[in-house]
Every structure is written in C-alpha cells, then in structure tokens.
N, C-alpha and C. Protein backbone atom coordinates (compact mmCIF):
# COMPACT_ATOMS: atom_id res chain seq x y z
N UNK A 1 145.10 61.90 44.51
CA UNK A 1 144.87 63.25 44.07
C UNK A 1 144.79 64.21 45.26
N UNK A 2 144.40 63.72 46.58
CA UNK A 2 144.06 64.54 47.49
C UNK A 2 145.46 64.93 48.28
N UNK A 3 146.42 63.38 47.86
CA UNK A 3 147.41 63.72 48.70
C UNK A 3 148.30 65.28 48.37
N UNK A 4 148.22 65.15 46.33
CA UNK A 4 148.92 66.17 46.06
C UNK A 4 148.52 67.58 46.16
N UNK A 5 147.02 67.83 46.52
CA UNK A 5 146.81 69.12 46.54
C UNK A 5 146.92 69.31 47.63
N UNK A 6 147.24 68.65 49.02
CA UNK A 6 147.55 68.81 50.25
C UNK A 6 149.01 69.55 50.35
N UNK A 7 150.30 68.64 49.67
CA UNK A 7 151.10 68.75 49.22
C UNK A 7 151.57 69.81 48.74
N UNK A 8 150.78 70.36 47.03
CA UNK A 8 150.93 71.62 46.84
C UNK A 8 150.70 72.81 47.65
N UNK A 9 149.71 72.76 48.45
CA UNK A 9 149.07 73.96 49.23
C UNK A 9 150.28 74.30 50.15
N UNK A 10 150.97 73.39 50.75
CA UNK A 10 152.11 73.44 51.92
C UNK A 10 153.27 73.92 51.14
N UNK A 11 153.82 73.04 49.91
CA UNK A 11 154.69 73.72 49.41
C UNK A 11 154.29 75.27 48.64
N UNK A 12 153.16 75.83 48.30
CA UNK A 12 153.01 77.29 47.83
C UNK A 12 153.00 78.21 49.05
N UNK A 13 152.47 77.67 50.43
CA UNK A 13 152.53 78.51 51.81
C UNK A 13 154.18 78.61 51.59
N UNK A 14 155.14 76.76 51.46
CA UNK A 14 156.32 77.32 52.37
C UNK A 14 156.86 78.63 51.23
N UNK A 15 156.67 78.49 50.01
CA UNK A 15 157.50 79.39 48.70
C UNK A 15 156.74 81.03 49.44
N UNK A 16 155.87 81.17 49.86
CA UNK A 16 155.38 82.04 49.73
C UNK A 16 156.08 82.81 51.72
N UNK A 17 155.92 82.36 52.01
CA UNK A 17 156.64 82.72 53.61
C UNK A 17 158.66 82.99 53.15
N UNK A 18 158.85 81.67 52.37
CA UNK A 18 160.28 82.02 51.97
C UNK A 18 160.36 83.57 51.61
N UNK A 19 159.82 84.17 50.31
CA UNK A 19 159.53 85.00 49.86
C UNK A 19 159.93 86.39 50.69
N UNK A 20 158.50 86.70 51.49
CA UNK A 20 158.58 87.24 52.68
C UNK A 20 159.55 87.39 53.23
N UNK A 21 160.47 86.56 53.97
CA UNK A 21 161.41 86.47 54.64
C UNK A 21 162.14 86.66 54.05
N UNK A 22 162.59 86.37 52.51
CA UNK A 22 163.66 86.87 52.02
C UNK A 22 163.44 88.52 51.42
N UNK A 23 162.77 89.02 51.63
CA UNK A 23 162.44 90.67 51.11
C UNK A 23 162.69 91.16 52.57
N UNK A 24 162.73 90.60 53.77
CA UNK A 24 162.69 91.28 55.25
C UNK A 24 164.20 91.28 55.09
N UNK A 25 164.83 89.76 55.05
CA UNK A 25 165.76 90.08 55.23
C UNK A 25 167.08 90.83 54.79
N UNK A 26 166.74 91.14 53.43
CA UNK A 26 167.45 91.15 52.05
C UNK A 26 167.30 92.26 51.20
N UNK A 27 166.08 93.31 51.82
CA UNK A 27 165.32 94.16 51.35
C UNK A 27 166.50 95.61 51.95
N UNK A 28 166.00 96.21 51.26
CA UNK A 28 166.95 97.78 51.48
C UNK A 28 166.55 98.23 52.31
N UNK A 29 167.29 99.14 53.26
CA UNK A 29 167.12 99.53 53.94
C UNK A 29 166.52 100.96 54.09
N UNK A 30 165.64 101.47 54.83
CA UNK A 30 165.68 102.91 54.66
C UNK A 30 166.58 104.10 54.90
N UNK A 31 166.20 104.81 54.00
CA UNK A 31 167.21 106.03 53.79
C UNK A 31 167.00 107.42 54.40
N UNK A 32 167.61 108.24 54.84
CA UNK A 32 166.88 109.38 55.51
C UNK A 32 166.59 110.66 54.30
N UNK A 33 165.93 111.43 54.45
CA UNK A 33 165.53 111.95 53.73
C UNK A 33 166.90 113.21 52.57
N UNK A 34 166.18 113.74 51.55
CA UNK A 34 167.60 113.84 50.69
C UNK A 34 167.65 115.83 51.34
N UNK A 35 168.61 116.32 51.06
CA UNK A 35 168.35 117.80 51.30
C UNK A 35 167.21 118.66 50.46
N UNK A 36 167.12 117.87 49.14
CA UNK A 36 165.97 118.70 48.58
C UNK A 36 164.63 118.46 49.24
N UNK A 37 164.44 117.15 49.50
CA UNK A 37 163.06 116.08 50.27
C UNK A 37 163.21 116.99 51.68
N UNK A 38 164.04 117.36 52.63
CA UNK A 38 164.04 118.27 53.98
C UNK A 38 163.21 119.90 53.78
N UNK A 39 164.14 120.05 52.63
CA UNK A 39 163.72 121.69 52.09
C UNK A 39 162.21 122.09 51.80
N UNK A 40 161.89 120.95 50.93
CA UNK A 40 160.81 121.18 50.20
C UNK A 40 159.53 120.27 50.55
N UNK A 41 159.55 119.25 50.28
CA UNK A 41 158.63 117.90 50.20
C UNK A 41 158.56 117.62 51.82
N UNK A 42 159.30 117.84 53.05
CA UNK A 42 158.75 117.32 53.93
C UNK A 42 158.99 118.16 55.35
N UNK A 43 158.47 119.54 54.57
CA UNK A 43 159.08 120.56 55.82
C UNK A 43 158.61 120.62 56.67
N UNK A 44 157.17 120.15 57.10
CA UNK A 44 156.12 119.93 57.86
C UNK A 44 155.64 121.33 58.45
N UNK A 45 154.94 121.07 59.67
CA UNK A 45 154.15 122.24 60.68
C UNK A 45 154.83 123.24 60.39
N UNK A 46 154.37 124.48 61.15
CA UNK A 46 155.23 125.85 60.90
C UNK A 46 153.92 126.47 62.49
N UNK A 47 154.59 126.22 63.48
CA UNK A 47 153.70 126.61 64.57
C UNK A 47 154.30 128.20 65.14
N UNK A 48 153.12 129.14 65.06
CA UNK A 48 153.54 130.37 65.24
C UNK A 48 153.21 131.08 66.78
N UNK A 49 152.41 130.21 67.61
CA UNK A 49 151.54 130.40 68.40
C UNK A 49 150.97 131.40 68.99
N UNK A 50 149.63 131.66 66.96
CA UNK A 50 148.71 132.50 66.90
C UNK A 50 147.08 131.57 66.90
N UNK A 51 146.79 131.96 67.82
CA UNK A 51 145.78 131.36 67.96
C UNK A 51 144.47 131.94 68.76
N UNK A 52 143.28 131.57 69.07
CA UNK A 52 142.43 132.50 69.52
C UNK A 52 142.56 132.49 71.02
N UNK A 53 142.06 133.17 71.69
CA UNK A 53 141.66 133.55 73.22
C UNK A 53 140.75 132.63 73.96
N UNK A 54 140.79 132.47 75.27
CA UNK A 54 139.94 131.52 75.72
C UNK A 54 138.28 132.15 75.38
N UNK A 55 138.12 132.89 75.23
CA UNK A 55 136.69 133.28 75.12
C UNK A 55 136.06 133.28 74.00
N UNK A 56 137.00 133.03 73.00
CA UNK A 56 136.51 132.79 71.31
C UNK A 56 135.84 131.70 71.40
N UNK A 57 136.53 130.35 72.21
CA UNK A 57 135.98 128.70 72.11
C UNK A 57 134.88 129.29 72.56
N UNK A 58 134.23 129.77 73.52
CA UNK A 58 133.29 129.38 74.23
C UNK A 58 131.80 129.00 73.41
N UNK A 59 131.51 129.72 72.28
CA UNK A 59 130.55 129.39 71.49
C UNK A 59 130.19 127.74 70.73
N UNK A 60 131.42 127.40 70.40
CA UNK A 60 132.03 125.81 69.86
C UNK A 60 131.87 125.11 71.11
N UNK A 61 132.52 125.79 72.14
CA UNK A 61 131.99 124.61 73.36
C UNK A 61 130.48 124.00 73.80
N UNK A 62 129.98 125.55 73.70
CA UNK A 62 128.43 125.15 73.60
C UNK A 62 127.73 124.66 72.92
N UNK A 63 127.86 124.48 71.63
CA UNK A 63 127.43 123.93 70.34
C UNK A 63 127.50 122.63 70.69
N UNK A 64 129.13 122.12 70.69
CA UNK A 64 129.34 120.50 70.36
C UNK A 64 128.67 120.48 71.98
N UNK A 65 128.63 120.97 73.40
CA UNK A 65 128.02 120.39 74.46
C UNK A 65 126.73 120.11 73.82
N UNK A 66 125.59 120.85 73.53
CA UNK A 66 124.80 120.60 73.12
C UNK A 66 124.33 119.77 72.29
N UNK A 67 124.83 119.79 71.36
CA UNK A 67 124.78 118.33 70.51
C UNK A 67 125.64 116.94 71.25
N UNK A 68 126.38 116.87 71.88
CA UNK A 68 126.89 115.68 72.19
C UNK A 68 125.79 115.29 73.40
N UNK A 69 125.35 115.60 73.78
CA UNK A 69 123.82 115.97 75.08
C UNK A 69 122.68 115.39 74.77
N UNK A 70 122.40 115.95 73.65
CA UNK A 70 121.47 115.62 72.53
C UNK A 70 121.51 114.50 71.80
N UNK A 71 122.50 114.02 71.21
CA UNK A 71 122.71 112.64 70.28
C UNK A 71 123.42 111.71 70.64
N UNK A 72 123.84 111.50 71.94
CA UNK A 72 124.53 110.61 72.41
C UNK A 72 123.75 110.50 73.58
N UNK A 73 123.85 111.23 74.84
CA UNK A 73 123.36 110.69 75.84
C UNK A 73 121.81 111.22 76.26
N UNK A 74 120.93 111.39 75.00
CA UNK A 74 119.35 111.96 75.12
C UNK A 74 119.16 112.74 76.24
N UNK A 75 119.76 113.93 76.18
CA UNK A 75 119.19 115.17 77.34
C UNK A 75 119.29 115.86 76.52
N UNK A 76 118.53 116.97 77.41
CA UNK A 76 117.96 118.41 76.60
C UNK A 76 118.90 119.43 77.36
N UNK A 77 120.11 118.95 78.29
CA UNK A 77 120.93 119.91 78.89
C UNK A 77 121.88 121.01 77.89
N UNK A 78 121.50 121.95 78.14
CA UNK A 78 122.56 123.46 77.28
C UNK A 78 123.29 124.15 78.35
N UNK A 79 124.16 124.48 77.68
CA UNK A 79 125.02 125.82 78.55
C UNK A 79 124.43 126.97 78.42
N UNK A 80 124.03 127.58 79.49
CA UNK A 80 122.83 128.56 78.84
C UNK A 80 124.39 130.44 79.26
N UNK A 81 125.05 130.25 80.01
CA UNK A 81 126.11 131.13 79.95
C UNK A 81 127.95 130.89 80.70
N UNK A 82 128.66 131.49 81.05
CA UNK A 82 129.88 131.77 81.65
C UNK A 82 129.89 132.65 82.18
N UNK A 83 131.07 132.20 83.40
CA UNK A 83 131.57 133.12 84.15
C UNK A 83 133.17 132.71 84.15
N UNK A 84 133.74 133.63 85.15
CA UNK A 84 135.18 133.43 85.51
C UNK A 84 136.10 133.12 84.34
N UNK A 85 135.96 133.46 82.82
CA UNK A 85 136.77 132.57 82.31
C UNK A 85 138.21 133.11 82.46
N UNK A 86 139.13 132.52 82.29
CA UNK A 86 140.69 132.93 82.23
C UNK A 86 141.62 131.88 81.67
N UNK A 87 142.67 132.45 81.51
CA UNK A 87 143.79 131.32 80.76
C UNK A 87 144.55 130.82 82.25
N UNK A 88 144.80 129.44 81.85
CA UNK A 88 145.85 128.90 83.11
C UNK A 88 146.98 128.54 82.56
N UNK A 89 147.07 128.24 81.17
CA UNK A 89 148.19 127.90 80.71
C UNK A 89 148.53 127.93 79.44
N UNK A 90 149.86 128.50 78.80
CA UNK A 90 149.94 128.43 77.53
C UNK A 90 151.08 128.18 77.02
N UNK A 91 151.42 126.77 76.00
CA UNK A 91 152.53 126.23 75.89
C UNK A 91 153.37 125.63 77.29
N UNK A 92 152.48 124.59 77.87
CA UNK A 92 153.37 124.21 78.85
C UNK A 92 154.08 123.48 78.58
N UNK A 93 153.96 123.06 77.39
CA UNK A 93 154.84 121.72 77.22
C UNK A 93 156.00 121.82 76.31
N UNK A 94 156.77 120.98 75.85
CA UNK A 94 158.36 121.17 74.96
C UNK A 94 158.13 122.32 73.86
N UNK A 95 158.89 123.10 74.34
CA UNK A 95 158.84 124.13 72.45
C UNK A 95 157.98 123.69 71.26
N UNK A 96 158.20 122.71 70.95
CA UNK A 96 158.31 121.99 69.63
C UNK A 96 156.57 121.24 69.70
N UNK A 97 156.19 121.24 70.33
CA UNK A 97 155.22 120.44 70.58
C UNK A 97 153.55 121.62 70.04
N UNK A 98 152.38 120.83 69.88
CA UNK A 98 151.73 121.58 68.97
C UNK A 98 151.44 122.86 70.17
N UNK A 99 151.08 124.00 69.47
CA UNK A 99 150.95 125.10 70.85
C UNK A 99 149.48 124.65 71.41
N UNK A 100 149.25 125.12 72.64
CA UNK A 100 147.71 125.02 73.24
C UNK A 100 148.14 125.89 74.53
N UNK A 101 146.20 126.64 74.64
CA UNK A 101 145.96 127.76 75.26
C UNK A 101 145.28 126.68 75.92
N UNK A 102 145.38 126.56 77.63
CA UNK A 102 144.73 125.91 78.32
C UNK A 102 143.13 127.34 79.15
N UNK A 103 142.48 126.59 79.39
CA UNK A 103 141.66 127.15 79.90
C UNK A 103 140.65 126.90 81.06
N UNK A 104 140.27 127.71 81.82
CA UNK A 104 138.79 127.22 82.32
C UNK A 104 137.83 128.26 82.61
N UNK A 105 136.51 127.84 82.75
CA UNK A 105 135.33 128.70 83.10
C UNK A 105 134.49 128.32 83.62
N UNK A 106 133.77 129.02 84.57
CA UNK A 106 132.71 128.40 85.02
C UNK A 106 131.43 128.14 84.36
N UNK A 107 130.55 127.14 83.92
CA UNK A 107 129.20 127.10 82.82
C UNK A 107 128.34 126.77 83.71
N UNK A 108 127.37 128.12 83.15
CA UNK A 108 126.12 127.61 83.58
C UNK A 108 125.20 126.81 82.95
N UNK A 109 124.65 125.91 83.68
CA UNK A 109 123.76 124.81 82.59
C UNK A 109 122.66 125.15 82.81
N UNK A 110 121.51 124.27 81.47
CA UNK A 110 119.84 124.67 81.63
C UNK A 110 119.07 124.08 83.13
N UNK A 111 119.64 122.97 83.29
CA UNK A 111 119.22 122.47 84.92
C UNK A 111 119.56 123.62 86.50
N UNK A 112 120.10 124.35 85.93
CA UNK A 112 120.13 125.13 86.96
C UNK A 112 121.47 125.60 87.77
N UNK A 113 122.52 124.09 87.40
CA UNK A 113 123.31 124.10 88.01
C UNK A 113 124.90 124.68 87.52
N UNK A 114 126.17 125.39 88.25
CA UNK A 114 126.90 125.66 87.55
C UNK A 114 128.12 124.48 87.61
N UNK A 115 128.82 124.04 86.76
CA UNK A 115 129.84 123.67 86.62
C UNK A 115 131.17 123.76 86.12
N UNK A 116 132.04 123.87 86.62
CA UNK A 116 133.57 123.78 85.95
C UNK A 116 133.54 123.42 84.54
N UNK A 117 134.46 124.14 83.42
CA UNK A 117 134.82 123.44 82.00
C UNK A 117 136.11 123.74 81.94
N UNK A 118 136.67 122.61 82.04
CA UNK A 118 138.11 122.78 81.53
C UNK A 118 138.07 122.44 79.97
N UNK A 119 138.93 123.22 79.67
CA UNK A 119 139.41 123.42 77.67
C UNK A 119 140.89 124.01 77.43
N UNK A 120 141.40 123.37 76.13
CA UNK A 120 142.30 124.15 75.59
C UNK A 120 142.08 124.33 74.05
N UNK A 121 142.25 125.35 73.86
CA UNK A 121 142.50 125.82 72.53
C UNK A 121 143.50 125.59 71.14
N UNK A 122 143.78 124.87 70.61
CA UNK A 122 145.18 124.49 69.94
C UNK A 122 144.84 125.08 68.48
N UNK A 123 146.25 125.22 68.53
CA UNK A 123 146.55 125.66 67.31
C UNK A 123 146.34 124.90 65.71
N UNK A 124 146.02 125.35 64.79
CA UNK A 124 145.54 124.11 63.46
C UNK A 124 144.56 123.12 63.78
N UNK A 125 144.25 123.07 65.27
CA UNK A 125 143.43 121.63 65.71
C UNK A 125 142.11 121.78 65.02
N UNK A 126 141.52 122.38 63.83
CA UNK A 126 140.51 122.61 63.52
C UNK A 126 140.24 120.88 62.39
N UNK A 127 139.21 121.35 62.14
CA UNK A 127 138.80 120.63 60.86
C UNK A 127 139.80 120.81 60.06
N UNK A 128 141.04 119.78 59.09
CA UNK A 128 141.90 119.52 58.15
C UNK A 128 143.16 120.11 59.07
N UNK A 129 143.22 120.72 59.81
CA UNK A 129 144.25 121.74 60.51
C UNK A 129 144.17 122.73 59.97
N UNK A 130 142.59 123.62 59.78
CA UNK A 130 142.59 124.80 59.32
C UNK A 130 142.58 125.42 60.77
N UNK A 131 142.10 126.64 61.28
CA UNK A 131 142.02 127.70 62.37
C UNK A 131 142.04 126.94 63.76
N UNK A 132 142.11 127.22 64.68
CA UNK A 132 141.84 126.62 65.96
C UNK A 132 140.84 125.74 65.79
N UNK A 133 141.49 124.83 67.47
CA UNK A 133 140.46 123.62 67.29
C UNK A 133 140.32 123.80 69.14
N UNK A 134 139.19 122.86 69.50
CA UNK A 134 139.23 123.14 71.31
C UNK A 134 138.65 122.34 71.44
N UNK A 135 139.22 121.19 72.49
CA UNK A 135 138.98 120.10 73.64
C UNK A 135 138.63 120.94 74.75
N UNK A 136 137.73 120.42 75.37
CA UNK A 136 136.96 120.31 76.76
C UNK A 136 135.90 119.31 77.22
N UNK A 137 136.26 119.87 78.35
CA UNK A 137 135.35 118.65 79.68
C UNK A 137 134.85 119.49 80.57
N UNK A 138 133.03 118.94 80.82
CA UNK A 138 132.36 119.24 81.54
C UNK A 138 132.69 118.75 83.30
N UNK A 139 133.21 119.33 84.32
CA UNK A 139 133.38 118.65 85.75
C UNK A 139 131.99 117.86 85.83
N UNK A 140 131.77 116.86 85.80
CA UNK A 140 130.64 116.14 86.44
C UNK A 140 129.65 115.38 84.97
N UNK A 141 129.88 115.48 83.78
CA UNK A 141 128.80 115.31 82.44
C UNK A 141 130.21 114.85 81.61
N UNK A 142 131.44 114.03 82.17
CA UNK A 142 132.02 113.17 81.24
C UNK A 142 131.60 112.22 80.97
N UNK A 143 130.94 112.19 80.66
CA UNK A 143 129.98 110.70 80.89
C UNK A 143 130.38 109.72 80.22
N UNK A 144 131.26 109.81 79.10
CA UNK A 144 131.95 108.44 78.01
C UNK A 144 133.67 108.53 78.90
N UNK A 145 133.79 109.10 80.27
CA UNK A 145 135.13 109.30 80.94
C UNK A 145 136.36 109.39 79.89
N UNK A 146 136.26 110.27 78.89
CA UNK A 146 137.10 110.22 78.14
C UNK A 146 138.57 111.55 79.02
N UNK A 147 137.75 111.82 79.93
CA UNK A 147 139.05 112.98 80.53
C UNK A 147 139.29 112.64 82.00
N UNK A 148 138.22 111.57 82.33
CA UNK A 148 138.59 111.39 83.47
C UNK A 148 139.69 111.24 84.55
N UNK A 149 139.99 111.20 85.71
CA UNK A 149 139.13 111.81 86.95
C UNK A 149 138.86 113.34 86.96
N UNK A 150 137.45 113.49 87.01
CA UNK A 150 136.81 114.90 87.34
C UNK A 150 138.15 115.86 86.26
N UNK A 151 137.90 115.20 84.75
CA UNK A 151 138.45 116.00 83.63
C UNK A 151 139.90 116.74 83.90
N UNK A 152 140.62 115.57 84.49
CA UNK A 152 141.88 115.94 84.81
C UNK A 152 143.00 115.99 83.66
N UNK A 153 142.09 114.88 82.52
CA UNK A 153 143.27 114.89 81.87
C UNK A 153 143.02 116.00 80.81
N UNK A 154 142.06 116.84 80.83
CA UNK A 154 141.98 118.08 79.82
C UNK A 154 142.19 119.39 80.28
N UNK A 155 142.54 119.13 81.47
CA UNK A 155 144.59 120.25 81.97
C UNK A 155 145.73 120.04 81.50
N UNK A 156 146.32 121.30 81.53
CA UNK A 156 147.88 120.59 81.34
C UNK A 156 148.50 119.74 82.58
C-alpha cells in the first residue's frame, strides 16, 4: 500500500509539471495592445510639469523630519527654520521621465545646529498620485542611509 501512494504522489507531481510545461510551451503568446486599448484603456500619465516651488515642500519636510525623529530613531530633534533655499534642478532627466524640481536649503535644527537638506519635488508623487510629493535628506541625520553618501543620491 505504501509502495503505491509513493508511486501515485510521483506520478501526480510528474502530470502536474507536464501540465505546466505544456501551457509555457504551447500557451499564446502575448499580444500588443489593440488601437482602441492605446486610445482609451491604457493611455497612462499625462505629465505637464506643474508642480509646486521649492518652498511649498518645506512645511512636509518638517513634519515627516519630525515624526521620522520621533518614531523611529527616539529624538526630540525639529527643524525649527530655513535659509538659502533655491532650485538646482528641474527635469534633468529624459523628457518622458516623471518631472522633479530638485532642491536645497539650509535647516536649522532644535540642537542648535544648521544643516544641508537636499529634496525634490515631483510631480503626482503624492499620496495615490494626487498633488506633489517630496523626497529629502538631512546632510548628516540619514541615519537608515537610505540616500547615502552625505545624501548624494537625493540630487540629481
């Protein structure tokens, strides 16, 4: 009895791998999309590159600094203001690609000290891809190195 349910189990794996392999191999191929499916159903983005100013983020920057400060790495550090802000870059990259307002400013923190914030601003990058959305990095408080070296990679 043991031999045959050994037996069966191997022959339902091999039927079942056959299977498989015969739908990979044998299976249709994909099709590119139809002119109505281009037109309508899969027209995608529509990037206008309207979007806000570097000085709009700055409030959102302070917020999520503050809370990411707060609930991740237990400090009581805030951005308590700015200076210098200006744009360094906008749309550096292929046409086609999502737009972003690069930025930086100088922040002052509650410890006393000032530091560099690099940010960009993008377009739809919001919550669902509603209104602007904005990445930045603190020079010196990356602390999960997600932009690292010294927030290089949240330049263009």
């Amino acid at each position: 009895m043991r031999d045959f349910l050994v037996s069966s189990r191997k022959f339902i794996f091999a039927a079942a791998l056959g299977a498989v392999i015969g739908l990979i191999a044998f299976g249709q191929a994909a099709q590119a999309a139809s002119a109505l499916e281009r037109g309508i159903w899969l027209s995608g983005p529509r990037y206008d590159g309207q979007m806000g100013a570097c000085g709009d983020a700055l409030a959102a920057i302070s917020y999520q600094f503050a809370e990411k400060e707060g609930r991740f790495w237990n400090s009581d550090l805030q951005i308590t203001g700015y200076a210098n802000v200006h744009e360094v870059a906008f749309r550096p990259w292929a046409r086609d690609s999502i737009p972003r307002r690069f930025c930086t400013a100088s922040a002052m923190l509650s410890d006393g000290r000032a530091r560099q914030v690099h940010y960009s601003v993008i377009e739809d990058g919001g919550f669902a891809g509603f209104n602007s959305g904005v990445e930045w990095c603190v020079v010196g408080l990356d602390r999960n190195w997600a932009y690292n070296p010294s927030c290089r990679a949240a330049r263009p």
